[in-house]
N, C-alpha and C. Protein backbone atom coordinates (compact mmCIF):
# COMPACT_ATOMS: atom_id res chain seq x y z
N UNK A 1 61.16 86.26 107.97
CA UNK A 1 62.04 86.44 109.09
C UNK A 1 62.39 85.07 109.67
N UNK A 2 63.53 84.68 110.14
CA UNK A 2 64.24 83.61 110.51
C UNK A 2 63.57 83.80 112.11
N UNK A 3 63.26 82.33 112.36
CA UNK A 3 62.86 81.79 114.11
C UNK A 3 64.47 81.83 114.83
N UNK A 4 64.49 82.27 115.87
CA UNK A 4 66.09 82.07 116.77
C UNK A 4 65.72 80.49 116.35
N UNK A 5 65.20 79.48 116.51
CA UNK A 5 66.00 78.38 115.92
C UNK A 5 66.80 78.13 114.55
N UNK A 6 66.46 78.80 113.94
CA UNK A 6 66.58 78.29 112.29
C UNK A 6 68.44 79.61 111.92
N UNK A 7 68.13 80.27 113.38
CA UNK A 7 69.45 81.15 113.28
C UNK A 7 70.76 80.16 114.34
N UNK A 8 70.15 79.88 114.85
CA UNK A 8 71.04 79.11 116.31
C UNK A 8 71.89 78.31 114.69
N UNK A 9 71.09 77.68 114.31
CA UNK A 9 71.07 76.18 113.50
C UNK A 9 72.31 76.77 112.42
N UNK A 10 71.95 77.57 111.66
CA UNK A 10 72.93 78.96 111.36
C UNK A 10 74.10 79.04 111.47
N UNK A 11 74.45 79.40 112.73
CA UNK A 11 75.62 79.32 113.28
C UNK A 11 76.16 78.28 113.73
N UNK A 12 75.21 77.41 113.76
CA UNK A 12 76.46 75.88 114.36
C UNK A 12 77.06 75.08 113.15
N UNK A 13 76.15 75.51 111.92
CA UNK A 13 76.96 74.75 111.08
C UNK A 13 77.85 75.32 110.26
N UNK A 14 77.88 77.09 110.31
CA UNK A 14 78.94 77.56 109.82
C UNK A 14 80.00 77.37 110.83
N UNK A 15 80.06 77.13 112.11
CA UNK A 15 81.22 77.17 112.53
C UNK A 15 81.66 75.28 112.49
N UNK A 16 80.72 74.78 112.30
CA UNK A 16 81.24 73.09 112.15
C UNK A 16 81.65 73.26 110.58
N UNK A 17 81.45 73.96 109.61
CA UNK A 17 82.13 74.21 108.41
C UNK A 17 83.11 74.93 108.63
N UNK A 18 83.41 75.89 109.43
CA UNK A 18 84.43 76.54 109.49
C UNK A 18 85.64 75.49 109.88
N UNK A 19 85.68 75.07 111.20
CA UNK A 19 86.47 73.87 112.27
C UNK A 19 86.91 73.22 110.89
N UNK A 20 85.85 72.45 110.14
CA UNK A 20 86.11 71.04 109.25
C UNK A 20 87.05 71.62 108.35
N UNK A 21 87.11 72.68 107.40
CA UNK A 21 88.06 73.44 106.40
C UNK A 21 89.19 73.83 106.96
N UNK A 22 89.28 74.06 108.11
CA UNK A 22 90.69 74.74 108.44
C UNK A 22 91.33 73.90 109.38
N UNK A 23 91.14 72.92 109.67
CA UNK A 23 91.05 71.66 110.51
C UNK A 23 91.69 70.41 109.37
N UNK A 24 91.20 70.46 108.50
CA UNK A 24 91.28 69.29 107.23
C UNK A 24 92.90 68.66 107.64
N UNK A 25 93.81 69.93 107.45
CA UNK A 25 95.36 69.24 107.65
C UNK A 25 96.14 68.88 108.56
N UNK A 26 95.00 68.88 109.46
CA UNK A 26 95.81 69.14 110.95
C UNK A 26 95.11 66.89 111.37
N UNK A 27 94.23 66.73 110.76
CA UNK A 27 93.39 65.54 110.75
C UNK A 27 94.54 63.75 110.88
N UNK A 28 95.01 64.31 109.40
CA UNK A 28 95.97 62.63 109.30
C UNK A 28 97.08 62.94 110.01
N UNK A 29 97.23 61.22 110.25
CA UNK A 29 98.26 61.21 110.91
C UNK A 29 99.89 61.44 110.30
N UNK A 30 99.58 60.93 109.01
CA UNK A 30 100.95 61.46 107.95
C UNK A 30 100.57 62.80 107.65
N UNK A 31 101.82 62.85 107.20
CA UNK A 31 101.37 64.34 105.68
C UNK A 31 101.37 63.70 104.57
N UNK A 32 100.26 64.70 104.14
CA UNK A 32 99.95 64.52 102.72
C UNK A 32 100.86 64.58 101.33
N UNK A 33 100.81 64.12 100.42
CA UNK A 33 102.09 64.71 100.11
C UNK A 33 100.88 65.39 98.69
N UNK A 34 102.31 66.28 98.34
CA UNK A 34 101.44 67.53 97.34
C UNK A 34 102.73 67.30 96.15
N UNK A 35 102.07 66.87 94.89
CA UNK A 35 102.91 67.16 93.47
C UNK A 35 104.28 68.14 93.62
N UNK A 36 105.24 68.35 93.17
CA UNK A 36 106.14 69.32 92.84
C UNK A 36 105.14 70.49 91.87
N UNK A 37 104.82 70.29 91.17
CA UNK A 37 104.07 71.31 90.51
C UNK A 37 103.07 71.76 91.31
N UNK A 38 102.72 71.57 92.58
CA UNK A 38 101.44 72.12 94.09
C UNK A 38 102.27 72.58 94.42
N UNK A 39 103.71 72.23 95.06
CA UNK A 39 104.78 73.16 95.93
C UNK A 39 105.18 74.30 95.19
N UNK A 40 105.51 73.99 93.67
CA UNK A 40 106.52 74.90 93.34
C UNK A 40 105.29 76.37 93.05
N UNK A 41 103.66 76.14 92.59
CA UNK A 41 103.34 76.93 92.60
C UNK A 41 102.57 77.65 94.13
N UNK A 42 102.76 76.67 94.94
CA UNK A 42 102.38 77.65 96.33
C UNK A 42 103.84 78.43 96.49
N UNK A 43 104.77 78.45 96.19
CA UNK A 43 105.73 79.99 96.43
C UNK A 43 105.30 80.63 96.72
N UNK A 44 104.03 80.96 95.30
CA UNK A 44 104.34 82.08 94.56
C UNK A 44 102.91 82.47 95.22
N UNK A 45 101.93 81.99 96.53
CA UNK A 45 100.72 82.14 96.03
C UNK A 45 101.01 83.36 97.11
N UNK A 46 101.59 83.51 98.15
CA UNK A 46 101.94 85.15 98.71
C UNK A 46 102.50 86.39 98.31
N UNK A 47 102.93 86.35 96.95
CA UNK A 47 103.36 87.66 96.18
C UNK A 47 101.76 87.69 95.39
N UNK A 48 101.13 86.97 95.01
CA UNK A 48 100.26 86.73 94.17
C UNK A 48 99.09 87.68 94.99
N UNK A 49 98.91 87.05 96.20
CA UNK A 49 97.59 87.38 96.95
C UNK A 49 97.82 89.06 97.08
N UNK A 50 99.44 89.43 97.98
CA UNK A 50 99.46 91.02 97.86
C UNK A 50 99.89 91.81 96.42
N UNK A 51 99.84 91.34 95.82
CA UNK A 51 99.65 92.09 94.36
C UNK A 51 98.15 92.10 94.14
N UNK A 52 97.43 91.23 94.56
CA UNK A 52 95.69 91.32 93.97
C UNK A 52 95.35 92.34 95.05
N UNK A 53 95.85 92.45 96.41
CA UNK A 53 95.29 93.58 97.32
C UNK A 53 95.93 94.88 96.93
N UNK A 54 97.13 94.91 96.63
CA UNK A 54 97.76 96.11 96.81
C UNK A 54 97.87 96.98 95.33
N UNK A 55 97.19 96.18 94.09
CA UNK A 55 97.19 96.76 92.85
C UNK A 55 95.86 97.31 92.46
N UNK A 56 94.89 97.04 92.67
CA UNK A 56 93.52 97.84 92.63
C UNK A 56 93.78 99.14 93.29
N UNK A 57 94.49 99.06 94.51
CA UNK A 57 94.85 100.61 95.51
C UNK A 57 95.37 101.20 94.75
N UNK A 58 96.21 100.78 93.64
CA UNK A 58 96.83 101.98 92.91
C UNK A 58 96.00 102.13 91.88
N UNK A 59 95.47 101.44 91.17
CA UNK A 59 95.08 102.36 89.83
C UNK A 59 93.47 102.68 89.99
N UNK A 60 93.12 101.96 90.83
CA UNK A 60 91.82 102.63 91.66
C UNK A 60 91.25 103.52 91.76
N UNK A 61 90.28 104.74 91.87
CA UNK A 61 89.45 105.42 92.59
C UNK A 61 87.99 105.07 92.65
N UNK A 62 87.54 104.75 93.50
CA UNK A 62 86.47 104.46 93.72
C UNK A 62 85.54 103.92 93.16
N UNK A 63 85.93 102.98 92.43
CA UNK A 63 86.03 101.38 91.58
C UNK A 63 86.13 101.85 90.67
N UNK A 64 86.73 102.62 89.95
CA UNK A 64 87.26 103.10 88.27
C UNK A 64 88.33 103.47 88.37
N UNK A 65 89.28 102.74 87.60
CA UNK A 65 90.44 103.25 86.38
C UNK A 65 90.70 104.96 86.92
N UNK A 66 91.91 104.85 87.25
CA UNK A 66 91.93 106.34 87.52
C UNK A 66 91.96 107.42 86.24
N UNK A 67 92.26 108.17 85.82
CA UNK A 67 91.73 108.59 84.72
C UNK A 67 92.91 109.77 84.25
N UNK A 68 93.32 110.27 85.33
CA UNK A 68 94.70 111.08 84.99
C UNK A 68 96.26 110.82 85.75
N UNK A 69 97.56 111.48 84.71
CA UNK A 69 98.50 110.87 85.90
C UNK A 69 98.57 111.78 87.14
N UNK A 70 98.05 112.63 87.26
CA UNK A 70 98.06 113.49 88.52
C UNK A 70 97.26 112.84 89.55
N UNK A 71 98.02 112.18 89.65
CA UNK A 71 97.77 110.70 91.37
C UNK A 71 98.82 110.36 91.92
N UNK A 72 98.78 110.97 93.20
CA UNK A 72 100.40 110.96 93.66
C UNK A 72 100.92 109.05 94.18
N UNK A 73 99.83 108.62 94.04
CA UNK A 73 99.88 106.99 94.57
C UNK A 73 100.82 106.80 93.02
N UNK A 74 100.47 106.61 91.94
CA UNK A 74 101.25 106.16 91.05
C UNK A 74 103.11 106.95 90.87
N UNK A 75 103.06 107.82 91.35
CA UNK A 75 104.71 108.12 91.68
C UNK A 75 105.52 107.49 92.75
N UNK A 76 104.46 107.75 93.73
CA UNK A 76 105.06 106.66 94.86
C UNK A 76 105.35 105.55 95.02
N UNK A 77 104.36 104.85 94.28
CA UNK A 77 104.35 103.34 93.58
C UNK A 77 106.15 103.47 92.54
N UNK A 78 106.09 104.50 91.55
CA UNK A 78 106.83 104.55 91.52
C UNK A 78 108.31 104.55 91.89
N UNK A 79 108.56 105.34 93.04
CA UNK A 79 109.69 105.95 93.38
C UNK A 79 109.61 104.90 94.41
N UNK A 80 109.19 103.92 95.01
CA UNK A 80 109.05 103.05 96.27
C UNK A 80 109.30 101.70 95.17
N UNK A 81 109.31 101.32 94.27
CA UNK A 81 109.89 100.60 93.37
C UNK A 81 111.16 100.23 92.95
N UNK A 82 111.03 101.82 92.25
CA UNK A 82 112.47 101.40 92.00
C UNK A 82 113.49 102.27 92.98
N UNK A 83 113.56 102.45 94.54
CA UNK A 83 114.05 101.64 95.32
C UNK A 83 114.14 100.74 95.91
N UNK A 84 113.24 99.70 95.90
CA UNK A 84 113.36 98.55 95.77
C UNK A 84 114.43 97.84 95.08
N UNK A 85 114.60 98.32 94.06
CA UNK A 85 115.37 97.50 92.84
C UNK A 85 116.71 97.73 92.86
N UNK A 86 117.11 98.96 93.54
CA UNK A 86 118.17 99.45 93.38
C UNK A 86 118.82 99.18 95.16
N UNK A 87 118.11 99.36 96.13
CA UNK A 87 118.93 99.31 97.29
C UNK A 87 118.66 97.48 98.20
N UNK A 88 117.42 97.20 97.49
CA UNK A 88 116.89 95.85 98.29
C UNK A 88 116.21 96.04 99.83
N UNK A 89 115.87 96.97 100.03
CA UNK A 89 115.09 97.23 101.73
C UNK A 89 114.20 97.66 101.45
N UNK A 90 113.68 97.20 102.56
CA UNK A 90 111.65 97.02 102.95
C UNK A 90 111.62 98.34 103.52
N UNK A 91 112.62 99.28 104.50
CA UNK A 91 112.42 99.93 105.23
C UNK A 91 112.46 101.01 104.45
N UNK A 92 113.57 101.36 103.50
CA UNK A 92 113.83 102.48 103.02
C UNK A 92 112.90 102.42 101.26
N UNK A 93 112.08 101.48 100.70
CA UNK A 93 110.99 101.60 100.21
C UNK A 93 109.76 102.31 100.48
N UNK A 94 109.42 101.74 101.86
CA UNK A 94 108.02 102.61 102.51
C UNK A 94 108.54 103.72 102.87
N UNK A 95 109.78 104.00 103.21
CA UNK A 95 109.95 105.62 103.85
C UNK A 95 109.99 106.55 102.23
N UNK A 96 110.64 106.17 100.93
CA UNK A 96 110.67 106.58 100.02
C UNK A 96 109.46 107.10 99.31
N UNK A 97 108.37 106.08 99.21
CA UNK A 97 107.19 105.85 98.87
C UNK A 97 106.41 106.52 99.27
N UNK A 98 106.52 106.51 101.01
CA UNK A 98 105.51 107.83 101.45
C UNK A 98 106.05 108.94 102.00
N UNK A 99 107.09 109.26 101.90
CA UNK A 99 107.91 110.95 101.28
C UNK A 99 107.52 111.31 99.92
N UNK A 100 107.01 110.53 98.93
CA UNK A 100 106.68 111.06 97.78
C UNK A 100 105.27 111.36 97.57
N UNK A 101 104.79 110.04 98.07
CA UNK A 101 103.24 110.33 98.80
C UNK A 101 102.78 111.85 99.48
N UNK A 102 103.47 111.74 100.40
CA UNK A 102 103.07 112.99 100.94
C UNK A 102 103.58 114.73 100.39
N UNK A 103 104.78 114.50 100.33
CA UNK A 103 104.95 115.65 99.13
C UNK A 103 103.70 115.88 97.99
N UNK A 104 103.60 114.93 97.24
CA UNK A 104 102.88 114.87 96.49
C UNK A 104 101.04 115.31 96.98
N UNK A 105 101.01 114.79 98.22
CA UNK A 105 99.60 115.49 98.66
C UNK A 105 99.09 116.26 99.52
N UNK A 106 100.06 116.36 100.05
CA UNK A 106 100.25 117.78 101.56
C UNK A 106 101.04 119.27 100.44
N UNK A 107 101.99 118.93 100.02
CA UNK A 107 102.89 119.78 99.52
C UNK A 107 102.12 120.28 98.02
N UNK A 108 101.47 119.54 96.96
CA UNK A 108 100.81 120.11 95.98
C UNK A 108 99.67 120.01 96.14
N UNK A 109 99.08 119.46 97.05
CA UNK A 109 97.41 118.78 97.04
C UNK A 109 96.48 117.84 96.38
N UNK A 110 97.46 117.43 95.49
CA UNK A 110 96.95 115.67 95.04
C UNK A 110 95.88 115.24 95.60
């Protein structure tokens, strides 16, 4: 079992690690400068990050491979796609997506 000192101690240096890491760029007085090949691949690193969150949700159940297509997430995924592709809106994607969603699990029981 940890002494409240050895916990105090704990916390001051995760948060003096925390401060120092997220702090780092805010430090010089220039900017740093970053390669063309650092810029051109930070674009991409926010489609990247919600594809690693938002693609396990689909083929997912409860850390396995879903196993049949009777999963109303993969139609929706579907049908919230390719409107995407076809009209270009954020708004009328999610409304598409979960009208199919829910059909799919209120309306058959998915």
């Amino acid at each position: 079992m940890l002494s409240p000192w050895e916990i105090a101690l704990g916390i001051v240096g995760m948060g003096l690690v925390t401060l120092l890491t997220r702090g780092f760029f805010m430090f010089p007085d220039e900017e740093l400068p970053l390669p063309d090949w650092a810029k051109q691949g930070l674009r991409y690193a926010p489609l990247a990050a919600l594809v690693a969150v938002i693609a396990p949700e689909i083929v997912t159940s409860q850390g396995h491979l879903i196993s049949t297509f009777k999963d109303a997430r993969l139609y929706a995924t579907a049908v919230g796609a390719a409107y995407f592709f076809w009209r270009r809106g954020i708004l009328g994607t999610i409304l598409s997506g979960t009208a199919v969603m829910l059909v799919l699990r209120i309306g058959l029981g998915w």
